[in-house]
C-alpha atoms as a PDB file:
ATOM      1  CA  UNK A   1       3.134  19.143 -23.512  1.00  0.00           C
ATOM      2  CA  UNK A   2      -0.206  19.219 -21.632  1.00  0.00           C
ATOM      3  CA  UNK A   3      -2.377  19.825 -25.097  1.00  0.00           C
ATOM      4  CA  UNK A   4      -3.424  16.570 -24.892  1.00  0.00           C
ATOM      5  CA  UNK A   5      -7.501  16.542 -24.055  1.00  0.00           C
ATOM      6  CA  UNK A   6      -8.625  16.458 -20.865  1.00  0.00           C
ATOM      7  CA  UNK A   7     -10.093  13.370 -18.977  1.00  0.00           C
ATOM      8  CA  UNK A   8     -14.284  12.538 -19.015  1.00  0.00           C
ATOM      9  CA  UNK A   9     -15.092   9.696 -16.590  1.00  0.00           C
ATOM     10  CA  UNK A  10     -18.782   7.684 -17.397  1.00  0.00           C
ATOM     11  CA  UNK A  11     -20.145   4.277 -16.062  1.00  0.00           C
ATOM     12  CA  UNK A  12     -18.899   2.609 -19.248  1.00  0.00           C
ATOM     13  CA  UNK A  13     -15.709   3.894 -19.060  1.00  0.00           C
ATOM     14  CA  UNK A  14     -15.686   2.625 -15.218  1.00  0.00           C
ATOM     15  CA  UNK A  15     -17.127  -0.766 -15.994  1.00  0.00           C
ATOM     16  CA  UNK A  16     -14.386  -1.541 -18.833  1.00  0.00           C
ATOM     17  CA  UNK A  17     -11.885  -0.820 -15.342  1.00  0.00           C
ATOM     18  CA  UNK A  18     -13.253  -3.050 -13.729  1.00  0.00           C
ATOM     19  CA  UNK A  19     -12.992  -5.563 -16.421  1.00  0.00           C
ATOM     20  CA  UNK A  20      -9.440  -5.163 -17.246  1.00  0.00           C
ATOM     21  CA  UNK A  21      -8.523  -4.831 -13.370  1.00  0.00           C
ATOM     22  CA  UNK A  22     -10.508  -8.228 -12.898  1.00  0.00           C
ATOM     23  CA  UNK A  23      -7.869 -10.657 -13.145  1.00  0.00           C
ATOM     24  CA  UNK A  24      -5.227  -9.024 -11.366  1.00  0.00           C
ATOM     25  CA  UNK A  25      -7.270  -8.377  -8.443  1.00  0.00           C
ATOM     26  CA  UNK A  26      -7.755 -11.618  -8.066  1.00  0.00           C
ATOM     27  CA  UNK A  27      -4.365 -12.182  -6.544  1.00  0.00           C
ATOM     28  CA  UNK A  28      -5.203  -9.350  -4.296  1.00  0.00           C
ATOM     29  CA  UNK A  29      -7.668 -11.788  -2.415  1.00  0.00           C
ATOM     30  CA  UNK A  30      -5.199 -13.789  -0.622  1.00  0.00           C
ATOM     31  CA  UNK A  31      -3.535 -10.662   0.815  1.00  0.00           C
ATOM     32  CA  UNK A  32      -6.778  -9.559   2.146  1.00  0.00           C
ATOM     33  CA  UNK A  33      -6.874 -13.325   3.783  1.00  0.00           C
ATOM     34  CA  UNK A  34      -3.652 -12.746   5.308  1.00  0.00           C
ATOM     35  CA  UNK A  35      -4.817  -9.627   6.654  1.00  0.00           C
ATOM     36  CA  UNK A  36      -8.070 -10.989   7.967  1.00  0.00           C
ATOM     37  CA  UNK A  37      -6.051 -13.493   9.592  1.00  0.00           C
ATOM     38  CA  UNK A  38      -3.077 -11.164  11.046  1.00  0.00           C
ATOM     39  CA  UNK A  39      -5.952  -8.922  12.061  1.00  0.00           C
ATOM     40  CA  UNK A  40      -8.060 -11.069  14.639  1.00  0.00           C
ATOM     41  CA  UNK A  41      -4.444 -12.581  15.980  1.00  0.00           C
ATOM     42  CA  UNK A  42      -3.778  -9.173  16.965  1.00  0.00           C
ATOM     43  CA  UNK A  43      -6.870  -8.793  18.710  1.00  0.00           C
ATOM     44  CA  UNK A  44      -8.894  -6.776  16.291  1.00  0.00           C
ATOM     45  CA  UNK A  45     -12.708  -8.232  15.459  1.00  0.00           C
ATOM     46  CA  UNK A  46     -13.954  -9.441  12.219  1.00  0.00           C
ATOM     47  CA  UNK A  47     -15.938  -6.154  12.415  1.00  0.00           C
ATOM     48  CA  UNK A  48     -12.932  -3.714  13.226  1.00  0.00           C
ATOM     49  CA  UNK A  49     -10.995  -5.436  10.258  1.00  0.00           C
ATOM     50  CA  UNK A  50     -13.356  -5.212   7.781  1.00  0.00           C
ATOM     51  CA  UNK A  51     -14.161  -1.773   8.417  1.00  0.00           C
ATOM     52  CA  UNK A  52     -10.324  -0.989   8.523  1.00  0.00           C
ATOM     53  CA  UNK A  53      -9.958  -2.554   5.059  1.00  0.00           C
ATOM     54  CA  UNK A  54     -13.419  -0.832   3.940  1.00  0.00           C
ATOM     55  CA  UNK A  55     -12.157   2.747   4.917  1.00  0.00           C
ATOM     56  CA  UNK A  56      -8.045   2.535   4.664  1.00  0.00           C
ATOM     57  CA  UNK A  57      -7.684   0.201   1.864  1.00  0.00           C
ATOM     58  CA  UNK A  58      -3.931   0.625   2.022  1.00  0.00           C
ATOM     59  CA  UNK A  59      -2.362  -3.063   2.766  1.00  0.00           C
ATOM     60  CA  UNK A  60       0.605  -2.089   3.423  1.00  0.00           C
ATOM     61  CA  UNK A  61      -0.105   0.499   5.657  1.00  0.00           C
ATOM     62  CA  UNK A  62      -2.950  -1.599   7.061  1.00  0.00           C
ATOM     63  CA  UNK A  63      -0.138  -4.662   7.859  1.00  0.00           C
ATOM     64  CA  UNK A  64       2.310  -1.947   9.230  1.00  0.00           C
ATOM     65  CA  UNK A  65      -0.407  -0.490  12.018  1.00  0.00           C
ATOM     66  CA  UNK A  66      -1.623  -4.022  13.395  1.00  0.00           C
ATOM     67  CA  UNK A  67       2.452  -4.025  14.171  1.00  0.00           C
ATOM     68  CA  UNK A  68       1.169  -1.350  16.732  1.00  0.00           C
ATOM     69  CA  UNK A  69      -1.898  -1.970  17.603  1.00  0.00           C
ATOM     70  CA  UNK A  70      -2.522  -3.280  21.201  1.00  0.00           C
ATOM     71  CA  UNK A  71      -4.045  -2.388  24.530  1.00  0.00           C
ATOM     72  CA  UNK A  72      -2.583   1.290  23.988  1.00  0.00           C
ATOM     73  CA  UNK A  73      -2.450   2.623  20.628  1.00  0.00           C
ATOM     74  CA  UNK A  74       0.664   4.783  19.621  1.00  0.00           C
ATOM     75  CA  UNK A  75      -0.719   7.343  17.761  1.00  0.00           C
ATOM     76  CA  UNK A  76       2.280   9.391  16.653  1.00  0.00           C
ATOM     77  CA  UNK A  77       4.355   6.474  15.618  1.00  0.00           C
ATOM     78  CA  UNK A  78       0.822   5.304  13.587  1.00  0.00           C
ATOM     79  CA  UNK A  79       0.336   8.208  12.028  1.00  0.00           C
ATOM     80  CA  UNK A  80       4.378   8.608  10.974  1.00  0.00           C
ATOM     81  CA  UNK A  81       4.522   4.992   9.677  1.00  0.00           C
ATOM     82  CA  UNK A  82       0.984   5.155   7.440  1.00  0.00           C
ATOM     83  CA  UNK A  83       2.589   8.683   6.055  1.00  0.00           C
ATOM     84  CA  UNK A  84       5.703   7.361   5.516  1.00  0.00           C
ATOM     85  CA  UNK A  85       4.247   4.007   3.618  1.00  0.00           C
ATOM     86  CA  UNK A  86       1.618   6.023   1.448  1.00  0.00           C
ATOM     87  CA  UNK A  87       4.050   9.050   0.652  1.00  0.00           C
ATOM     88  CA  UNK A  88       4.557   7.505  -2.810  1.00  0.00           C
ATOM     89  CA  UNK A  89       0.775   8.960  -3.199  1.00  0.00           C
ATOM     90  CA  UNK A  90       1.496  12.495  -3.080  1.00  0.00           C
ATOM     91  CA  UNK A  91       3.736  11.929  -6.641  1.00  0.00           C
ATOM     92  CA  UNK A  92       1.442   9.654  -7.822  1.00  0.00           C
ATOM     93  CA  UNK A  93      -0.947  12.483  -7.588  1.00  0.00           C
ATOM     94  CA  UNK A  94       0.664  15.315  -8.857  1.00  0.00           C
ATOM     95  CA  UNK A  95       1.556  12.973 -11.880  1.00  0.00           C
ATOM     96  CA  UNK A  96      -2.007  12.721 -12.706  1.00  0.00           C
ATOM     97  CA  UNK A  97      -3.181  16.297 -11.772  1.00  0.00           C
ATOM     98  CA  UNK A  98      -2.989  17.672 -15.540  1.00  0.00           C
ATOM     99  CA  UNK A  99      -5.236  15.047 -16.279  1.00  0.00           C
ATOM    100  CA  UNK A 100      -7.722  14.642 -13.669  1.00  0.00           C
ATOM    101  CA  UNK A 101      -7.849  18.483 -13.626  1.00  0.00           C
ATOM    102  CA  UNK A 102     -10.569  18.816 -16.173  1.00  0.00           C
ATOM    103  CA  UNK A 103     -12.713  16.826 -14.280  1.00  0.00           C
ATOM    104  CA  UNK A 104     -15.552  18.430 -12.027  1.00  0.00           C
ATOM    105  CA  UNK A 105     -14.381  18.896  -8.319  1.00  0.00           C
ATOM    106  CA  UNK A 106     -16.425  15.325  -7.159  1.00  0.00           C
ATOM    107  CA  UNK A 107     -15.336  13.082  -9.710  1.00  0.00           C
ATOM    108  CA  UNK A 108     -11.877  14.597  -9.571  1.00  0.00           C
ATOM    109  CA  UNK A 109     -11.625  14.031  -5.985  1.00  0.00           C
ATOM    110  CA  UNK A 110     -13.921  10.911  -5.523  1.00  0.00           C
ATOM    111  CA  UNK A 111     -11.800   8.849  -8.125  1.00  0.00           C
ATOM    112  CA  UNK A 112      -8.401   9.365  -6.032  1.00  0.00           C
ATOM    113  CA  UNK A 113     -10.250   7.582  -3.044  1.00  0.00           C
ATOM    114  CA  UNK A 114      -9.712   4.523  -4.863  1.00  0.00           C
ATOM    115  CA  UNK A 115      -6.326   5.547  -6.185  1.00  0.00           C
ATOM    116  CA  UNK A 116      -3.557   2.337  -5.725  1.00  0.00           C
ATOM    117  CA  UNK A 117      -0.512   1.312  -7.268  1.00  0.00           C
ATOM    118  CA  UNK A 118      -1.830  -0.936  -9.813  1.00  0.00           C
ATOM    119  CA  UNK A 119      -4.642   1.288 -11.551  1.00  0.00           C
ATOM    120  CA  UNK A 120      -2.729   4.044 -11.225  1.00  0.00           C
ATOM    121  CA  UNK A 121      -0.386   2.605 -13.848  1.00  0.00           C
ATOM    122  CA  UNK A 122      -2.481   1.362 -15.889  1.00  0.00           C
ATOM    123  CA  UNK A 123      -4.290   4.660 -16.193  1.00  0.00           C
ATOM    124  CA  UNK A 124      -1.501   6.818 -16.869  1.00  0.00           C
ATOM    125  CA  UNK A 125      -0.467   4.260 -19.221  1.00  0.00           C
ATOM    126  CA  UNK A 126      -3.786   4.675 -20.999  1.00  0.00           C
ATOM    127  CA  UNK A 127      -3.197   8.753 -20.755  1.00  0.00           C
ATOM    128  CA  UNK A 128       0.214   7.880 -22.482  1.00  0.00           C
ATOM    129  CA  UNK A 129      -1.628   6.336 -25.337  1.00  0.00           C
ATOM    130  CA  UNK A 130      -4.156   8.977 -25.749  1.00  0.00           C
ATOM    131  CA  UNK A 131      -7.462   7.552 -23.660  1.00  0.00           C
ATOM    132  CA  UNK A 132      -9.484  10.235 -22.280  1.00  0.00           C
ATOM    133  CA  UNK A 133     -11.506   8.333 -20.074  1.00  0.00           C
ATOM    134  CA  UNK A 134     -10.680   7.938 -16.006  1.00  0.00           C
ATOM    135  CA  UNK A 135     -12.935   4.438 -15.950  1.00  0.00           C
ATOM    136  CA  UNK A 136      -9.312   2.876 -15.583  1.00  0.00           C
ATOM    137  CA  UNK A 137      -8.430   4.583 -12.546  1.00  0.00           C
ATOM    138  CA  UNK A 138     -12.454   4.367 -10.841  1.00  0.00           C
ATOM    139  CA  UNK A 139     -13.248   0.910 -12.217  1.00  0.00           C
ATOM    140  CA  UNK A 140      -9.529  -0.894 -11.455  1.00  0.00           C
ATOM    141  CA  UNK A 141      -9.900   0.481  -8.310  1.00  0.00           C
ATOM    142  CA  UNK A 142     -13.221  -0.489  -7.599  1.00  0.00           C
ATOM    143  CA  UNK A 143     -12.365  -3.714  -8.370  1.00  0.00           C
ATOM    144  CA  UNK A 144      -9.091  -3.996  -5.904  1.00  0.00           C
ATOM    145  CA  UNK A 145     -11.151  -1.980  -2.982  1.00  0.00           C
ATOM    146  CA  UNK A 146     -14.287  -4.973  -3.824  1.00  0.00           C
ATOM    147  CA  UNK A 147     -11.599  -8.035  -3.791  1.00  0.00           C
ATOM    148  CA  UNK A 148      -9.705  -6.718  -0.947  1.00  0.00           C
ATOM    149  CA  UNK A 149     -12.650  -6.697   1.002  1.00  0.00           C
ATOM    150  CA  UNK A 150     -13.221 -10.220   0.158  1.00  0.00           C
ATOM    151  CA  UNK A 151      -9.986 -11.297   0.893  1.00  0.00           C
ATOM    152  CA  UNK A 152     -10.462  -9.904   4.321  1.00  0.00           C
ATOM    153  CA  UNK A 153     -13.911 -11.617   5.071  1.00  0.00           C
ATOM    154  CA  UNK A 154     -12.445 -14.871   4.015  1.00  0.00           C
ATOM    155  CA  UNK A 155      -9.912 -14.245   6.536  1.00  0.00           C
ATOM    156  CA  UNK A 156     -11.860 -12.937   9.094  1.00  0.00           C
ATOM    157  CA  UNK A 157     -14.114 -15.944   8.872  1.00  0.00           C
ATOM    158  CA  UNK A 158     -11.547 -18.906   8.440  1.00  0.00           C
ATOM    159  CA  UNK A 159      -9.075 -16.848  11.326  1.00  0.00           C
ATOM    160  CA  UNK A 160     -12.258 -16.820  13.649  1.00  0.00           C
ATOM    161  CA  UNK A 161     -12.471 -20.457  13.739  1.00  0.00           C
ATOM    162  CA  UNK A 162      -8.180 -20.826  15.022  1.00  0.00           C
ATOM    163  CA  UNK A 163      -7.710 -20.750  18.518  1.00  0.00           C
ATOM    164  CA  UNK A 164      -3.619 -20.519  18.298  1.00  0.00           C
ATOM    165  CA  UNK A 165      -2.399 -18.913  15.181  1.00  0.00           C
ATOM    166  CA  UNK A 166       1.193 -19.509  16.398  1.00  0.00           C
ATOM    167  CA  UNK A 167       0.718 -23.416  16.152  1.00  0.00           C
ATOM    168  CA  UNK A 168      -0.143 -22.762  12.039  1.00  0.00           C
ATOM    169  CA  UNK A 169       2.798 -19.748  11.933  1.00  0.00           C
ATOM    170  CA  UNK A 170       0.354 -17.470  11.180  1.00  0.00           C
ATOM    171  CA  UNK A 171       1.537 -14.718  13.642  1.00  0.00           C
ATOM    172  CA  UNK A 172       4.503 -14.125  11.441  1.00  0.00           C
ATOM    173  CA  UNK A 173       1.982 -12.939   8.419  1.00  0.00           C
ATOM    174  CA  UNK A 174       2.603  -9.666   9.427  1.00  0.00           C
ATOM    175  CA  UNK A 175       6.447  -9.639   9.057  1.00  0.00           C
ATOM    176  CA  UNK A 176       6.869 -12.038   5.907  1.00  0.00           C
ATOM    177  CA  UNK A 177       4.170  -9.410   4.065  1.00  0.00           C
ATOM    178  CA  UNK A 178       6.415  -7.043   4.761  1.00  0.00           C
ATOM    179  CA  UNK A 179       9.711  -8.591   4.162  1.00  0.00           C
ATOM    180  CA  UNK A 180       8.151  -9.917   0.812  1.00  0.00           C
ATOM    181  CA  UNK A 181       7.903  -5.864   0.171  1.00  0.00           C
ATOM    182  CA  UNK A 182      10.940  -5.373   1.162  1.00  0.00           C
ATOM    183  CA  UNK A 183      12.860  -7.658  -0.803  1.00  0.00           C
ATOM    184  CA  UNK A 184      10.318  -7.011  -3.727  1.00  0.00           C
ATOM    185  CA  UNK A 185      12.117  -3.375  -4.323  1.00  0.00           C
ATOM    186  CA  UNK A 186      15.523  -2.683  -5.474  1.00  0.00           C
ATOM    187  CA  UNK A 187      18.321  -5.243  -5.495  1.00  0.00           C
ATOM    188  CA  UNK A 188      21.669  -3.838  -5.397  1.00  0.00           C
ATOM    189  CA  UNK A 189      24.828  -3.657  -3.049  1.00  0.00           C
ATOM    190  CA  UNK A 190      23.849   0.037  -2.246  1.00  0.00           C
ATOM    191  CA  UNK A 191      20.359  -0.949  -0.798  1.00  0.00           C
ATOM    192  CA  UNK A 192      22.445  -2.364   2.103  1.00  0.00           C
ATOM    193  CA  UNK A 193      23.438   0.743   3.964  1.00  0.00           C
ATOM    194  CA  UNK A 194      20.020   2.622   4.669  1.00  0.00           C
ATOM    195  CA  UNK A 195      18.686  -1.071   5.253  1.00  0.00           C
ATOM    196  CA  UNK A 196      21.043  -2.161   7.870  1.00  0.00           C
ATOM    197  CA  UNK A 197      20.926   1.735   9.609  1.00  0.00           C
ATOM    198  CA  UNK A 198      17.131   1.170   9.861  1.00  0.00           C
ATOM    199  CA  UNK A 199      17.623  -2.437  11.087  1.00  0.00           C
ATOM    200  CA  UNK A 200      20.534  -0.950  13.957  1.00  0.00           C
ATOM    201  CA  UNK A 201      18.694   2.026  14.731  1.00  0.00           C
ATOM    202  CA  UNK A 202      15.242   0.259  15.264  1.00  0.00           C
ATOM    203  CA  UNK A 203      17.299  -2.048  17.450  1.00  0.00           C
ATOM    204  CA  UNK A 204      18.709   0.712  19.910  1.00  0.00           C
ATOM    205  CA  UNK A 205      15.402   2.203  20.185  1.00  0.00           C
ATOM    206  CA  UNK A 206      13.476  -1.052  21.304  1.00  0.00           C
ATOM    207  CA  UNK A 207      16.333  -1.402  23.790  1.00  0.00           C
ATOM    208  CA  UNK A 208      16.589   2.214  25.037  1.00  0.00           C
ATOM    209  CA  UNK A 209      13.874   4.177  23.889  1.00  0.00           C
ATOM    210  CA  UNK A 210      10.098   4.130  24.973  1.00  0.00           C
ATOM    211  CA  UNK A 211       7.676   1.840  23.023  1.00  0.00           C
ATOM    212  CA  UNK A 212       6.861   2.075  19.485  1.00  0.00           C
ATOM    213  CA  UNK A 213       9.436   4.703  19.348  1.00  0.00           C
ATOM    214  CA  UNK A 214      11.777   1.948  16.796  1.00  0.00           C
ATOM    215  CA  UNK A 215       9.144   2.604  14.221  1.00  0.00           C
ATOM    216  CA  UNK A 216       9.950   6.103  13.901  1.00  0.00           C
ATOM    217  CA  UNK A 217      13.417   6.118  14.803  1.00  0.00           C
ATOM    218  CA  UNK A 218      13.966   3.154  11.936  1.00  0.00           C
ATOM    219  CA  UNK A 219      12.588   4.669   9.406  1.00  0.00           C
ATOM    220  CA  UNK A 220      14.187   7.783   9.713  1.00  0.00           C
ATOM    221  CA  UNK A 221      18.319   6.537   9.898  1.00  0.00           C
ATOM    222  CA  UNK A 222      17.285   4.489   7.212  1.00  0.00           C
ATOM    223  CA  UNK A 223      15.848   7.570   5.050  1.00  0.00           C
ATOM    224  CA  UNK A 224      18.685   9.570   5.585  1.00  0.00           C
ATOM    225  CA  UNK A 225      21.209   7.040   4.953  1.00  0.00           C
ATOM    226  CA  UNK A 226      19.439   6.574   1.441  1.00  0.00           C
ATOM    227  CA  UNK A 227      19.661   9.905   0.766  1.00  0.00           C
ATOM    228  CA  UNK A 228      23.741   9.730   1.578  1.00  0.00           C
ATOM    229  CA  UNK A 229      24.022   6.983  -0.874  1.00  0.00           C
ATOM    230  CA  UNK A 230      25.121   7.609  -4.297  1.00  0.00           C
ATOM    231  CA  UNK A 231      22.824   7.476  -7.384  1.00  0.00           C
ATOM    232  CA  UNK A 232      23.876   4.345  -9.384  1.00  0.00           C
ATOM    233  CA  UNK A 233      24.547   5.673 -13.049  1.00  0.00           C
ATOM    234  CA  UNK A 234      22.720   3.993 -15.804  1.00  0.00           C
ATOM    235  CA  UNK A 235      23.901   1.093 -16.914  1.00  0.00           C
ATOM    236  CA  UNK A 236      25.724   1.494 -20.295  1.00  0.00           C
ATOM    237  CA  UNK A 237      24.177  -0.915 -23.084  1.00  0.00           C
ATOM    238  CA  UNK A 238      26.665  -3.538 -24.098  1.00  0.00           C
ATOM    239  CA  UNK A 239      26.893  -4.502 -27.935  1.00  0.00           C
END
């Protein structure tokens, strides 16, 4: 089934991206803010967070390392958490590789810099339809990297002037982003087990293993409870 014709990426197909991504980027700017924010009350500067958001542009993973940044800076549990957030990426790749494979070596590469959740579906939904054109996946993401950046400025510049982001709750940013993630995913009984073994296990290791160690150590009982746990079968459509 991979007749279909191969992608061609051109400015106009990029700016019509960045048009259609416009409006839901938008909401991307107050995450950025929240960032900005989390990001000085952890002791970064306004430059170090804008040049995180600049050359990550991962928010997720970007909320999930100012959990360990700090005098010393664990880099084995960094590098294991940012892998294990932006996994997804390695399917989201491969899903796209047919595609993006007809595309010369730089613009086949360059447009997965930019490469996020949101105009990632959109693009393969256009590839669904028949579109040939990548200016979905460049120009949305363009248009996410451009507003996240914003988002963090705004932060960095309205965070710079609070002395004691505790006193306006903003040092639990961090851990409501993440809950809001977490609770944003699957919603079933099941979901229970491999969250409560990451909760336990991350618990034991702050208590009896050496610093930053939790991360790891979380994320892994969690994993391999979720593998342990059934697959829910379909649900059959009632009449």
């Amino acid at each position: 089934m991979n007749d279909r014709p191969g992608a061609q990426l051109d400015l106009a197909g990029v700016l019509v991206g960045i048009r259609r991504m416009a409006p839901l980027s938008l909401f991307v700017v107050i995450f950025g803010l929240a960032f900005g924010v989390a990001a000085l009350a952890r002791g970064l500067s306004g430059f170090e967070a804008m040049l995180m958001s600049a050359l990550v542009f991962a928010g997720a993973s970007q909320f999930a390392a100012l959990e360990l940044w700090g005098p010393e800076i664990p880099l084995l549990p960094l590098i294991a958490t940012t892998f294990a957030i932006n996994a997804r990426h390695l399917l989201m790749g491969a899903a796209i590789q047919p595609w993006l494979a007809h595309l010369p070596p730089a613009q086949r590469y360059g447009s997965l810099v930019v490469m996020s959740d949101s105009n990632w579906a959109m693009a393969v939904a256009d590839r669904q339809r028949g579109e040939t054109n990548v200016g979905m996946l460049v120009g949305g993401g363009i248009a996410l990297w451009l507003t996240w950046l914003a988002g963090t400025l705004l932060g960095v510049i309205f965070g710079s002037g609070i002395e004691e982001p505790e006193r306006f709750g903003l040092d639990v940013i961090m851990g409501c982003f993440l809950l809001a993630m977490l609770l944003g995913g699957r919603r079933d009984l099941s979901m229970l087990a491999p969250w409560g073994a990451a909760a336990l296990a991350a618990l034991a290791a702050m208590v009896w293993l050496p610093p930053h160690s939790h991360v790891i150590v979380g994320a892994l009982a969690g994993g391999l409870v979720g593998l342990m746990v059934p697959a829910r079968p379909p649900q059959e459509a009632t009449a």
